[in-house]
Protein backbone atom coordinates (compact mmCIF):
# COMPACT_ATOMS: atom_id res chain seq x y z
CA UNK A 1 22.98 -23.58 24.20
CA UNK A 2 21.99 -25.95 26.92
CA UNK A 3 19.73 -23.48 28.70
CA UNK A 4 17.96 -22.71 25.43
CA UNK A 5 17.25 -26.54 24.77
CA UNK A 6 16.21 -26.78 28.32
CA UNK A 7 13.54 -23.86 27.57
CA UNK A 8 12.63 -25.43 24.25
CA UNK A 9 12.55 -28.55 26.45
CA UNK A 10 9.66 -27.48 28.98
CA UNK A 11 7.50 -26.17 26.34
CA UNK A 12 7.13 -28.65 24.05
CA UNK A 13 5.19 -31.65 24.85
CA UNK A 14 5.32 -35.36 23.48
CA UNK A 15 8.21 -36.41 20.81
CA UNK A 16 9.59 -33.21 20.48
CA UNK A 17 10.17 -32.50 24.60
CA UNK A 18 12.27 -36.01 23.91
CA UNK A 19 13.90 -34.23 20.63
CA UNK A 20 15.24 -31.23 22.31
CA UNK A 21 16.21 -33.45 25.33
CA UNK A 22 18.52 -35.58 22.86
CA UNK A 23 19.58 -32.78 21.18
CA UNK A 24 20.98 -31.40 24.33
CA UNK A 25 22.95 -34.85 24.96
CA UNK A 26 24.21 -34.58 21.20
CA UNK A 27 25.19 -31.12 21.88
CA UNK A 28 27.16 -32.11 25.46
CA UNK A 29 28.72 -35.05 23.80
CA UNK A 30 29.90 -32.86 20.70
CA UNK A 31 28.72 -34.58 18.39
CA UNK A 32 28.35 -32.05 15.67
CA UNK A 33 31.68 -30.85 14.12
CA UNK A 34 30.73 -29.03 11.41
CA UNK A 35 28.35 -26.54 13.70
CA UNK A 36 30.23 -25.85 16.54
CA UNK A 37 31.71 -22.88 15.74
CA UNK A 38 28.63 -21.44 14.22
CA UNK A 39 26.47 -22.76 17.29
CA UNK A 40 29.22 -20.39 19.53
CA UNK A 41 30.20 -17.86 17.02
CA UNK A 42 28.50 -13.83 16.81
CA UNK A 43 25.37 -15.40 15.28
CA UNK A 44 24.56 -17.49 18.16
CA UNK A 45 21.52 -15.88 19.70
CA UNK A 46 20.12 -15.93 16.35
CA UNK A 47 20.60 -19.35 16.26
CA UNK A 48 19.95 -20.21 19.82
CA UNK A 49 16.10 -18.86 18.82
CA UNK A 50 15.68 -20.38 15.76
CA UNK A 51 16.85 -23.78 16.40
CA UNK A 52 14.18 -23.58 18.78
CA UNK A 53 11.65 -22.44 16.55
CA UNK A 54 12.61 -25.04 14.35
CA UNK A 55 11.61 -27.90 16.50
CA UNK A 56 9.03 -26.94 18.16
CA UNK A 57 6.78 -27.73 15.01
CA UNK A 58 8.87 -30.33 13.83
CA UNK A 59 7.26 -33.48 14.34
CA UNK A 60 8.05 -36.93 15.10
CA UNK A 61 8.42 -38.13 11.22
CA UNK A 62 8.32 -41.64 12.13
CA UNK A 63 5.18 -41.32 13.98
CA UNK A 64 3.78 -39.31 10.73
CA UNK A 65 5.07 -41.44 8.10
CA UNK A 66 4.43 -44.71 10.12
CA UNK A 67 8.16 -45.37 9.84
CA UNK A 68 10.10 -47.85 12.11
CA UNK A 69 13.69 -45.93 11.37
CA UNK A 70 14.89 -42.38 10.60
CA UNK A 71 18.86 -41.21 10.31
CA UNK A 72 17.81 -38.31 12.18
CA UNK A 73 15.17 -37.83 14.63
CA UNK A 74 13.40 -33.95 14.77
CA UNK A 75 16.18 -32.30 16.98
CA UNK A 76 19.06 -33.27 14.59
CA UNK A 77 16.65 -32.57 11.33
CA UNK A 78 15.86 -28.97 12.73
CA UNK A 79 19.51 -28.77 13.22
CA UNK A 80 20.71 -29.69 9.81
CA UNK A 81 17.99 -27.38 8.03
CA UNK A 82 19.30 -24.61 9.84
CA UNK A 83 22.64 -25.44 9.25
CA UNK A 84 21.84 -25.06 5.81
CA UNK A 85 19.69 -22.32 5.98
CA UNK A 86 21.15 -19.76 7.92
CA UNK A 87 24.91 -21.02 7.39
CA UNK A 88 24.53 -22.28 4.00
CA UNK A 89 26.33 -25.17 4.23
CA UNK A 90 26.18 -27.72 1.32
CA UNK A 91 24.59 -31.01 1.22
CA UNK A 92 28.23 -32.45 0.99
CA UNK A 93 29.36 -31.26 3.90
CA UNK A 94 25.93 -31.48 6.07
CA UNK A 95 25.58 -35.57 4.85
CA UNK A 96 29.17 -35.65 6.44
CA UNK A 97 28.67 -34.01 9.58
CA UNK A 98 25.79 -35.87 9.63
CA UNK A 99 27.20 -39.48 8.62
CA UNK A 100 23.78 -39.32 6.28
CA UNK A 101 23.59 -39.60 2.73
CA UNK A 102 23.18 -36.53 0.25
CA UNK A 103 19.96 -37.51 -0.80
CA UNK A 104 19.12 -38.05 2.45
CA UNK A 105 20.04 -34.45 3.70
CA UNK A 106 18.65 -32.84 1.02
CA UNK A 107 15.30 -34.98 1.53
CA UNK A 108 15.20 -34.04 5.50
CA UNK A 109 16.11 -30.24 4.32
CA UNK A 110 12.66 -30.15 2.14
CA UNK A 111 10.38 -31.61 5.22
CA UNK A 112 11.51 -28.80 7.66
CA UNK A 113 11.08 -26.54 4.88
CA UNK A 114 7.72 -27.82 4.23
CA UNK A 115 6.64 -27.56 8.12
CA UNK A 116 7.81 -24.39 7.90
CA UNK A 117 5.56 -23.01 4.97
CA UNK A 118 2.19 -24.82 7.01
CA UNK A 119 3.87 -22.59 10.41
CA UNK A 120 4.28 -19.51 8.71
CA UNK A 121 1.75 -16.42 9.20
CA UNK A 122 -0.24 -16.14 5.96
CA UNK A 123 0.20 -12.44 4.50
CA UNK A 124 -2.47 -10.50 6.21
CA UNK A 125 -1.76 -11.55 9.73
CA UNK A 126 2.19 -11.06 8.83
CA UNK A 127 1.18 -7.47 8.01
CA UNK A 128 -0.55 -6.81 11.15
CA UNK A 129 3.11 -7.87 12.76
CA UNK A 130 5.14 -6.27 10.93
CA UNK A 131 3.73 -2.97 11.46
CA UNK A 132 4.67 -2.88 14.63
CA UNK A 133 8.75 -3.59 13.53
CA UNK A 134 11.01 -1.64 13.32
CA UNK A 135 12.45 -3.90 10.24
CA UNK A 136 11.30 -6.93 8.74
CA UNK A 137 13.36 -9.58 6.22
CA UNK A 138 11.07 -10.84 3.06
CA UNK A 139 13.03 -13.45 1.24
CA UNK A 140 16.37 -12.74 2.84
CA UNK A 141 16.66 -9.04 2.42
CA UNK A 142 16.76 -6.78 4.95
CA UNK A 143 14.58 -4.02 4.70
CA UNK A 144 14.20 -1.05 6.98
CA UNK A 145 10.42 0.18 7.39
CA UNK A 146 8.61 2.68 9.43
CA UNK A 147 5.03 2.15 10.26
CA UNK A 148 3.85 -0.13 7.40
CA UNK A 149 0.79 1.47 8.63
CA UNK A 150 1.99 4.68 7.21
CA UNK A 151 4.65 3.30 4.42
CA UNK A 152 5.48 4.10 0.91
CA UNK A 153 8.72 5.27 -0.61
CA UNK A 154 11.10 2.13 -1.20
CA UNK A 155 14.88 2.71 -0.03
CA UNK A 156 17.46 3.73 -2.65
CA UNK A 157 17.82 0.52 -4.49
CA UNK A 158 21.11 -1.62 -4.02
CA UNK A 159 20.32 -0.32 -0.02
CA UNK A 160 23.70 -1.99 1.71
CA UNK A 161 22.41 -4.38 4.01
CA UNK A 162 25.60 -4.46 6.13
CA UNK A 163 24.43 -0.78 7.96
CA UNK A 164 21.40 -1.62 9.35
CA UNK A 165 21.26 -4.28 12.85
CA UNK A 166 19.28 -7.38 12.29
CA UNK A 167 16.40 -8.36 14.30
CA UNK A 168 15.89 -10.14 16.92
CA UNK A 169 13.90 -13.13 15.58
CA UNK A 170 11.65 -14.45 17.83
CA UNK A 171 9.61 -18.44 18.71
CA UNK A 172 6.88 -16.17 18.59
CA UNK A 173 7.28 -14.72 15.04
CA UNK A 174 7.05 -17.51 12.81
CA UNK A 175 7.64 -15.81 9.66
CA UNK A 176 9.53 -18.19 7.79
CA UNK A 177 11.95 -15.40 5.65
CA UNK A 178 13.14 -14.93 9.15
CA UNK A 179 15.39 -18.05 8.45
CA UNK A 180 16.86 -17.39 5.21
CA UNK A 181 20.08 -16.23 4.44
CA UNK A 182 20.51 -12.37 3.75
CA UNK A 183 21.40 -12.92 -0.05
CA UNK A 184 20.08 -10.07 -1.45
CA UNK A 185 20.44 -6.14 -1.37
CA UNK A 186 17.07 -4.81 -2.20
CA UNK A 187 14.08 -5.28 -4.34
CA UNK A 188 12.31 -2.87 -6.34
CA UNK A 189 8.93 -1.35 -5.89
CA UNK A 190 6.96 -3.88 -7.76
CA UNK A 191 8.61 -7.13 -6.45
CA UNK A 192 7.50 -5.73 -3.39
CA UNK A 193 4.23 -5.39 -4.43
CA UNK A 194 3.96 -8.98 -5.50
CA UNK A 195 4.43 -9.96 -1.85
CA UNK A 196 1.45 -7.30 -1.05
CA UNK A 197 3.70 -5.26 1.06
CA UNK A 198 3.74 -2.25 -1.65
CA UNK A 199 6.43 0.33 -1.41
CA UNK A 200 8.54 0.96 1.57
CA UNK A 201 9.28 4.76 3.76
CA UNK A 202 11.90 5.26 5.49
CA UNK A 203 11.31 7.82 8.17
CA UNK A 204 13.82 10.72 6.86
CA UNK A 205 11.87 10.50 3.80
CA UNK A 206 8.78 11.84 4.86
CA UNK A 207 8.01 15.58 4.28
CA UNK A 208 10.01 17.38 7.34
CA UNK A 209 10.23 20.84 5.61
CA UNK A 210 7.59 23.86 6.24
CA UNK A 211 4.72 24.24 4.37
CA UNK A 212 4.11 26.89 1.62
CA UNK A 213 2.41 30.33 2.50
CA UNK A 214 -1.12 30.84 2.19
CA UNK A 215 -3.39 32.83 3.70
CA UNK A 216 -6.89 31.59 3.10
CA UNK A 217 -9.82 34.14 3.50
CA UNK A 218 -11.51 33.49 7.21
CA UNK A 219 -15.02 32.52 5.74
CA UNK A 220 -13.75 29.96 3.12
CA UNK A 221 -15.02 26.71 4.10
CA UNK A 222 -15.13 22.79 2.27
CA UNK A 223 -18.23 20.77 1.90
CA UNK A 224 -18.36 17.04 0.49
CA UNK A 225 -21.61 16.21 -1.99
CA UNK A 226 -21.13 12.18 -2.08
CA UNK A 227 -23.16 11.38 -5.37
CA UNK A 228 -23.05 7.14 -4.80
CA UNK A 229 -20.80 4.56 -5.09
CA UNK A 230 -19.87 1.58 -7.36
CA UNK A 231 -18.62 -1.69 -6.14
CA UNK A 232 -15.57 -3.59 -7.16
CA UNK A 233 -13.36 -6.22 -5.76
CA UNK A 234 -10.21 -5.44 -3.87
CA UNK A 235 -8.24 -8.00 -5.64
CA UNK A 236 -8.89 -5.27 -8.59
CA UNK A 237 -8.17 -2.37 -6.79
CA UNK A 238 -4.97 -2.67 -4.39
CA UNK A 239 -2.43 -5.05 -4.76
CA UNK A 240 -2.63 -7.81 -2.44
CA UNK A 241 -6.48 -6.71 -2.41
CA UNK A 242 -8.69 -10.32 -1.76
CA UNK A 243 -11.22 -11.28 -4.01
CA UNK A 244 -13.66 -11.69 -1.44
CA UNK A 245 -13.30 -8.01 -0.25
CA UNK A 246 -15.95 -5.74 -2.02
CA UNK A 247 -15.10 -2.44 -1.98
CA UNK A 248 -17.20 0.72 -2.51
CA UNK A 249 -15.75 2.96 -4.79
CA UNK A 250 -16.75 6.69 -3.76
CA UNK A 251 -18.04 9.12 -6.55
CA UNK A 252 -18.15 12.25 -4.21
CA UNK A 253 -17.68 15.96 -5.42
CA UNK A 254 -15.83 18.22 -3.61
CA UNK A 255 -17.33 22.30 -2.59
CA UNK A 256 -14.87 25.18 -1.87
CA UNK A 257 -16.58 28.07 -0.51
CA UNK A 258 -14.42 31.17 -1.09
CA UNK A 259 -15.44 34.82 -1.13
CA UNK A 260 -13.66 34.62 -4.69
CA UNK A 261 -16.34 32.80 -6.12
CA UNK A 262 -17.05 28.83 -5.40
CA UNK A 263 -15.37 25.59 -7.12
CA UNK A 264 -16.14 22.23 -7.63
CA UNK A 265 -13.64 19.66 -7.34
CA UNK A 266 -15.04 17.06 -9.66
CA UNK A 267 -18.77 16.51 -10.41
CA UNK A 268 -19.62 12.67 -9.16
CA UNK A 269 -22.46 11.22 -11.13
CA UNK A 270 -24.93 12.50 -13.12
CA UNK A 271 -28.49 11.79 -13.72
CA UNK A 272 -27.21 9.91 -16.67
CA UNK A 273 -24.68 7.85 -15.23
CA UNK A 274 -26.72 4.41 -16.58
CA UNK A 275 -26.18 5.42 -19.58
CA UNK A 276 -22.77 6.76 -18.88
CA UNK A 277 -21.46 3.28 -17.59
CA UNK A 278 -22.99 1.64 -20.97
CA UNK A 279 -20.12 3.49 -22.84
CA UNK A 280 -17.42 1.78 -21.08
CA UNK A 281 -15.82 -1.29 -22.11
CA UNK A 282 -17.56 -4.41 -20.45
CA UNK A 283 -14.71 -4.79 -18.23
CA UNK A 284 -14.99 -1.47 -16.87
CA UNK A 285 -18.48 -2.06 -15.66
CA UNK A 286 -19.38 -2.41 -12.33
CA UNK A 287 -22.55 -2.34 -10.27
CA UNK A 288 -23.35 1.12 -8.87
CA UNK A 289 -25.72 2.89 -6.89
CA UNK A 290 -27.17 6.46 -7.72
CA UNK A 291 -27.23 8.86 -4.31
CA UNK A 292 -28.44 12.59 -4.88
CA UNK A 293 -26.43 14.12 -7.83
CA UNK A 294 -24.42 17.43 -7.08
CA UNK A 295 -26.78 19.41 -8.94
CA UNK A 296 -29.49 18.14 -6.68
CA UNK A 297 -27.75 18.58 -3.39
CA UNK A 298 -26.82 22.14 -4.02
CA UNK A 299 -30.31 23.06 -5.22
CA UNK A 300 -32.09 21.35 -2.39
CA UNK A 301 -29.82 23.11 -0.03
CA UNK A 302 -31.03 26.53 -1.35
CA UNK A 303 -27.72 27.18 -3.20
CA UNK A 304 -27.24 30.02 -5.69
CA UNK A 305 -25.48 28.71 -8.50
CA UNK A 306 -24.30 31.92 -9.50
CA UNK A 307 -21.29 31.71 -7.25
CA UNK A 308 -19.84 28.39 -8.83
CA UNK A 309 -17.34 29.70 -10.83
CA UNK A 310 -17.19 25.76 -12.66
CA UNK A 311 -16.05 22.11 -11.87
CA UNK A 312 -11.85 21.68 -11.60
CA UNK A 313 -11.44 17.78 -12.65
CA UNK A 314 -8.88 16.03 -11.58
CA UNK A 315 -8.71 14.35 -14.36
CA UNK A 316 -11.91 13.19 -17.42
CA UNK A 317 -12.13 9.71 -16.39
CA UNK A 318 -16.58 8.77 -16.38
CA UNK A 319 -16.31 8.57 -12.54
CA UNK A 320 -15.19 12.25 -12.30
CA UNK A 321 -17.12 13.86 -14.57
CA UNK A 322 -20.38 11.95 -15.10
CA UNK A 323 -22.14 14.92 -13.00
CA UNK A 324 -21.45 17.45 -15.26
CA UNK A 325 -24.29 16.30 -17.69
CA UNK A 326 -26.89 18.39 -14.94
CA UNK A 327 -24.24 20.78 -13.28
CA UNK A 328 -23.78 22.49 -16.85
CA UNK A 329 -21.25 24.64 -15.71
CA UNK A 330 -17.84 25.90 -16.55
CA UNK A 331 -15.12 22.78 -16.91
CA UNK A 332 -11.56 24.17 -15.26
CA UNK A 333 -9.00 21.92 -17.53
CA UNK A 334 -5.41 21.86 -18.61
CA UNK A 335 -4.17 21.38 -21.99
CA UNK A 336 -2.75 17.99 -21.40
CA UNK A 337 -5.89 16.72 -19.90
CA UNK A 338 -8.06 18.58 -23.10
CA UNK A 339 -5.71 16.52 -25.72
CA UNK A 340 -6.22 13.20 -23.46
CA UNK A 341 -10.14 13.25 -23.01
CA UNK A 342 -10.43 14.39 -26.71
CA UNK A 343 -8.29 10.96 -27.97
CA UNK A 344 -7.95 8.63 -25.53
CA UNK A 345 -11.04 5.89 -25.00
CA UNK A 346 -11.51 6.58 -21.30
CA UNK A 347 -12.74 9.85 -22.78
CA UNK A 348 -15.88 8.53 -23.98
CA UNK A 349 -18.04 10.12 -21.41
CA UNK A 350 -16.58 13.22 -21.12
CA UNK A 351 -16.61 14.19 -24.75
CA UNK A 352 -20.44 13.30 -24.13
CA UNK A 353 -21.01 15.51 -21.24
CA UNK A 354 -19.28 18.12 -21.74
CA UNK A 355 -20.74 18.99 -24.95
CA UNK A 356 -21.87 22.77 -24.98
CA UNK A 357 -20.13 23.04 -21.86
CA UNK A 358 -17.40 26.23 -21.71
CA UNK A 359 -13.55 24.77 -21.41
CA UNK A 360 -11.68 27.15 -19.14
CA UNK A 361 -8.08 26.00 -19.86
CA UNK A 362 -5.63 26.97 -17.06
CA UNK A 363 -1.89 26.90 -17.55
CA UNK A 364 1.06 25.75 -14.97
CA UNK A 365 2.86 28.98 -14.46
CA UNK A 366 3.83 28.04 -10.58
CA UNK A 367 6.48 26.53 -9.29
CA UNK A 368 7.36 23.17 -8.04
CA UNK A 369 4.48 22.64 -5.13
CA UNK A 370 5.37 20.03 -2.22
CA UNK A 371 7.57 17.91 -4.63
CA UNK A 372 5.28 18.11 -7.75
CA UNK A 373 7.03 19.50 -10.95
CA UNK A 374 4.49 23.09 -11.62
CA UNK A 375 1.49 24.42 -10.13
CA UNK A 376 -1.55 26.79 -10.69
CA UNK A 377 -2.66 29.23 -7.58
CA UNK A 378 -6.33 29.02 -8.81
CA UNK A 379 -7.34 32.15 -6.18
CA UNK A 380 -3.80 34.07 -5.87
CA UNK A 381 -3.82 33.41 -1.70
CA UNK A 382 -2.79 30.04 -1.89
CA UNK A 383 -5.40 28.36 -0.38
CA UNK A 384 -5.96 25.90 -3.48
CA UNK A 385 -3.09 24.62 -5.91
CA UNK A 386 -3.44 23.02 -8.64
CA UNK A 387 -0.45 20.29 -9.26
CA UNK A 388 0.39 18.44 -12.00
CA UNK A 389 0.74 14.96 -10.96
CA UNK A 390 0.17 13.05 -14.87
CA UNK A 391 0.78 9.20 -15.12
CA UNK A 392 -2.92 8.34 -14.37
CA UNK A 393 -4.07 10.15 -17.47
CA UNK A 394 -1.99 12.64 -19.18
CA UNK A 395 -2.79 16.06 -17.65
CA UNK A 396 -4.37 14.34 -13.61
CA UNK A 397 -3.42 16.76 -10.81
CA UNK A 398 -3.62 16.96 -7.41
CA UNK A 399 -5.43 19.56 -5.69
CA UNK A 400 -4.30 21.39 -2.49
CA UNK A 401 -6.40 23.33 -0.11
CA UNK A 402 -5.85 25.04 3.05
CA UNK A 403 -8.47 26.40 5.61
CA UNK A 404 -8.48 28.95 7.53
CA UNK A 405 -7.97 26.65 10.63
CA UNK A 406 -4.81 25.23 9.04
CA UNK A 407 -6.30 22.13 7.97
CA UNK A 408 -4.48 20.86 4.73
CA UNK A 409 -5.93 18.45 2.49
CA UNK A 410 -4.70 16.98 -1.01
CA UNK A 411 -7.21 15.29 -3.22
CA UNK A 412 -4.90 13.58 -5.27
CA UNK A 413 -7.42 12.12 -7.58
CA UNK A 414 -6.74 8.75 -9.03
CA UNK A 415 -2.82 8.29 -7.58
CA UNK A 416 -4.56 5.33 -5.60
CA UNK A 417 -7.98 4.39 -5.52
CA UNK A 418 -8.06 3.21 -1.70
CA UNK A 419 -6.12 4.36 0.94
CA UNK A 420 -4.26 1.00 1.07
CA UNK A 421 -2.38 3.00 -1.28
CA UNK A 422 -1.54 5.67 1.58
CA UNK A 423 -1.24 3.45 4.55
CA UNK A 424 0.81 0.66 2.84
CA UNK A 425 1.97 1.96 0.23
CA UNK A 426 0.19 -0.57 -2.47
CA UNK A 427 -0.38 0.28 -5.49
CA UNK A 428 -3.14 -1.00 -8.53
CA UNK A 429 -2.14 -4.23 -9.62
CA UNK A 430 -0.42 -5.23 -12.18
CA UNK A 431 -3.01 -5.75 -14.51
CA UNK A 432 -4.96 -2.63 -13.27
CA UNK A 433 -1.85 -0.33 -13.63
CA UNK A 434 -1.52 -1.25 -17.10
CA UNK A 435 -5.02 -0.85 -18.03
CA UNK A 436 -6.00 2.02 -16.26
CA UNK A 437 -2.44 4.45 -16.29
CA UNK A 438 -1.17 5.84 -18.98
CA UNK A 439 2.73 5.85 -16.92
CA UNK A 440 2.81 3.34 -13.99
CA UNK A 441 5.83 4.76 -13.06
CA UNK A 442 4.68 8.50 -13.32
CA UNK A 443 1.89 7.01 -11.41
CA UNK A 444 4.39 5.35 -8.67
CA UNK A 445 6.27 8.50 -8.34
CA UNK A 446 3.39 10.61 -7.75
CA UNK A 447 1.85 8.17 -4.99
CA UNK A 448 5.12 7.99 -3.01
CA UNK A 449 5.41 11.87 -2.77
CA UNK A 450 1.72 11.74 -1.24
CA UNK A 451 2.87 9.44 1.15
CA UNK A 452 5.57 11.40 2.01
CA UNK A 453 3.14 14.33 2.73
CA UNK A 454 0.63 11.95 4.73
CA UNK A 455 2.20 13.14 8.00
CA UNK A 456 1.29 17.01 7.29
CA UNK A 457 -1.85 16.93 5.44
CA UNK A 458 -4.66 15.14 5.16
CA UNK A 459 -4.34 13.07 1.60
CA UNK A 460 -7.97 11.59 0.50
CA UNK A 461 -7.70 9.58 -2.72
CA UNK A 462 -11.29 9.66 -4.90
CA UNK A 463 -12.65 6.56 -4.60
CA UNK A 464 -12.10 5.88 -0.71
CA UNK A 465 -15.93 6.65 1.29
CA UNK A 466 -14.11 7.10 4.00
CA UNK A 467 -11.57 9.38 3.15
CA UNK A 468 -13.55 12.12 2.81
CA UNK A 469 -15.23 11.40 6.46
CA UNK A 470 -13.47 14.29 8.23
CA UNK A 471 -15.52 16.55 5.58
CA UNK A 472 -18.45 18.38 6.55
CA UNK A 473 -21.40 17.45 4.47
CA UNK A 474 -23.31 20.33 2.34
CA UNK A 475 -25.62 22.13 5.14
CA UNK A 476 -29.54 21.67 4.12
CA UNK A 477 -29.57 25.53 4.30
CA UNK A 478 -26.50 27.02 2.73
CA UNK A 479 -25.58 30.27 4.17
CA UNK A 480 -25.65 33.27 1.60
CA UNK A 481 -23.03 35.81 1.23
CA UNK A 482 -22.62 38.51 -1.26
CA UNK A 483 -19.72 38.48 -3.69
């Protein structure tokens, strides 16, 4: 204990240099009764560190408050709030170890607490440290994490603390929780995402299995027709999203090239989409901006639009099917989906566009696919699955292609707008999630088995620009073959 107050001694300047020098006479004299045994017992390096922590930004109260006379000058005030922080000793028994009054103690307990707030990390820059832990404590319970860089799936709820070894806590981490008792033995999903940290992965739970079969034909390819953006805050779109982040909200179609005939994976905006945006509610509305519509893009690039065997939604929402008002094509649809865009309200637009349009309903007559409940092979090799994901809207799905190269992607639609949702595991807010989902918790489920996948495929939610980066765009001349 004496070398650590000699440490905390040489690098802190001023009153508290004198603090931790008294407190190191207090502790030779044995002054403090009630603490001994904890200041010596197994949790003594923990304490050894934090006391230090404590005081260094602890600061002379008299000097602050103008004061001629304190009980307790910062060394012993650090000490008592971690007595009764991190032993949880009453206020009884500190005022008596302390010969101070209760009121007193718990009036000296609320100052340290109150430097410790103004010292901790605010949430963004405690992210950025935390990802590089291997566990990290919010509120007192002890939660084991990969990469939050890479997180999702929370542990088993009522997780026993007692298996996993604490960490070291560190002057240089001033995260506050860091100090608190471990009270607790988990926390579900969405008080996690109240602290912006989303949903927690534990490293066994990512997808370790092999992949399905397919065997994709060598001159299939994938193209990305980005059709414009809209703009909305992130405060809206992720929780723990800041309301001075804008983000651009991707309306980008999707081209699979396969000798089978080519598909669509959603249709971006239309020529219409003005109009289109004037049917949502006013709180749907967002500023956009119009690129090149699908339609466009392919003809421009020479494209003969008798190979498009139709557009496979991933679900009817405006921003997924607005394009089909100049594609006029075949709409690939399950029945779930067909009884949700025909009732619900978010299927304004789609009833509009796809007027005249031929429904080609598929069925789910596959198995479970990569933890979703059914499937649909849409060619017969594999190469693109159709999986029911639901929650977002009733029939949503995810779809699954593989290249010839082995490259594996999963457009998972709507499971998460950004890929905040895929690196750290956060998912709409509240308010979003109960607008915007028909089943959060479908929803939830859905997003944590794409995380779980993130490690083997490539997973690029719909509305994230750059998601769809590693995608070749359409080629201004696009090469002709014979089906």
């Amino acid at each position: 204990m004496r070398q650590v107050l000699s440490w905390a001694f040489a690098r802190s300047p001023g009153p508290r240099r004198r603090a931790c020098e008294r407190l190191a006479c207090f502790w030779d004299t044995g002054l403090f009764p009630p603490l001994q045994g904890v200041m010596t017992g197994p949790s003594a390096p923990w304490y050894h560190q934090g006391l230090c922590y404590v005081i260094a930004p602890t600061p002379d109260p008299r000097q602050q408050r103008k004061s001629r006379w304190r009980r307790l000058d910062p060394g012993r005030q650090a000490l008592l709030a971690l007595a009764h922080l991190r032993n949880g000793d009453t206020y009884t028994r500190l005022a008596a170890g302390f010969e101070i009054g209760i009121a007193t103690a718990w009036r000296y307990i609320q100052e340290a607490i109150a430097l410790l707030s103004k010292a901790a990390d605010d949430l963004d820059t405690a992210m950025q440290r935390i990802r590089h832990l291997a566990y990290a404590i919010l509120d007192g319970t002890l939660i084991p994490i990969d990469r939050v860089a890479d997180t999702a799936l929370l542990p088993t709820p009522h997780r026993n603390r007692a298996g996993h070894p604490r960490p070291a806590s560190r002057p240089s981490q001033p995260i506050r929780s860091r100090l608190n008792a471990l009270g607790s033995d988990g926390l579900e999903s969405d008080v996690l995402g109240s602290y912006g940290f989303g949903m927690v992965i534990s490293p066994s739970s990512y997808w370790t299995g092999r992949l399905p079969e397919a065997t994709p034909p060598a001159d299939m390819a994938l193209y990305r027709l980005p059709t414009g953006t809209y703009t909305t805050r992130a405060l809206l779109a992720v929780t723990g999203g800041s309301i001075r982040d804008k983000r651009d909200f991707a309306a980008t179609a999707v081209l699979i090239s396969h000798p089978k005939g080519d598909l669509l994976i959603d249709a971006g905006f239309g020529e219409h989409v003005a109009e289109h945006i004037k049917m949502l509610a006013r709180m749907e509305r967002a500023p956009h901006r119009l690129g090149r519509t699908a339609a466009r893009q392919l003809d421009a690039a020479g494209y003969d639009r008798s190979r498009l065997l139709g557009v496979l939604v991933t679900h009817v929402h405006w921003d997924h099917v607005s394009g089909l008002d100049s594609l006029r094509v075949p709409v690939w649809i399950n029945e779930a989906e067909i009884r949700y865009g025909a009732d619900d309200s978010h299927g304004t637009v789609f009833r509009a566009v796809s007027q005249g349009l031929e429904i080609r309903e598929y069925a789910f007559d596959g198995p479970e696919y990569l933890g979703f409940p059914a499937s649909f092979d849409f060619y017969g090799d594999g190469s693109v699955i159709v999986a029911l994901a639901g929650g977002h809207t009733s029939g949503s799905v995810v779809v699954f292609v593989t290249l010839p190269t082995g490259k594996r992607y999963a457009f998972i639609g709507d499971l998460t707008w950004q890929m905040d949702g895929i690196s750290r595991g956060a998912e709409r807010p509240w308010l979003m999630r109960r607008v915007a989902d028909v089943d959060a918790k479908t929803v939830r489920v859905g997003l944590q088995r794409s995380i779980a996948l993130s490690r083997v495929l490539q997973v690029v939610p719909a509305h994230d620009v750059a998601a769809y980066d590693s995608i070749p765009l359409l080629p201004s001349r696009f090469p002709s073959v014979t089906l």
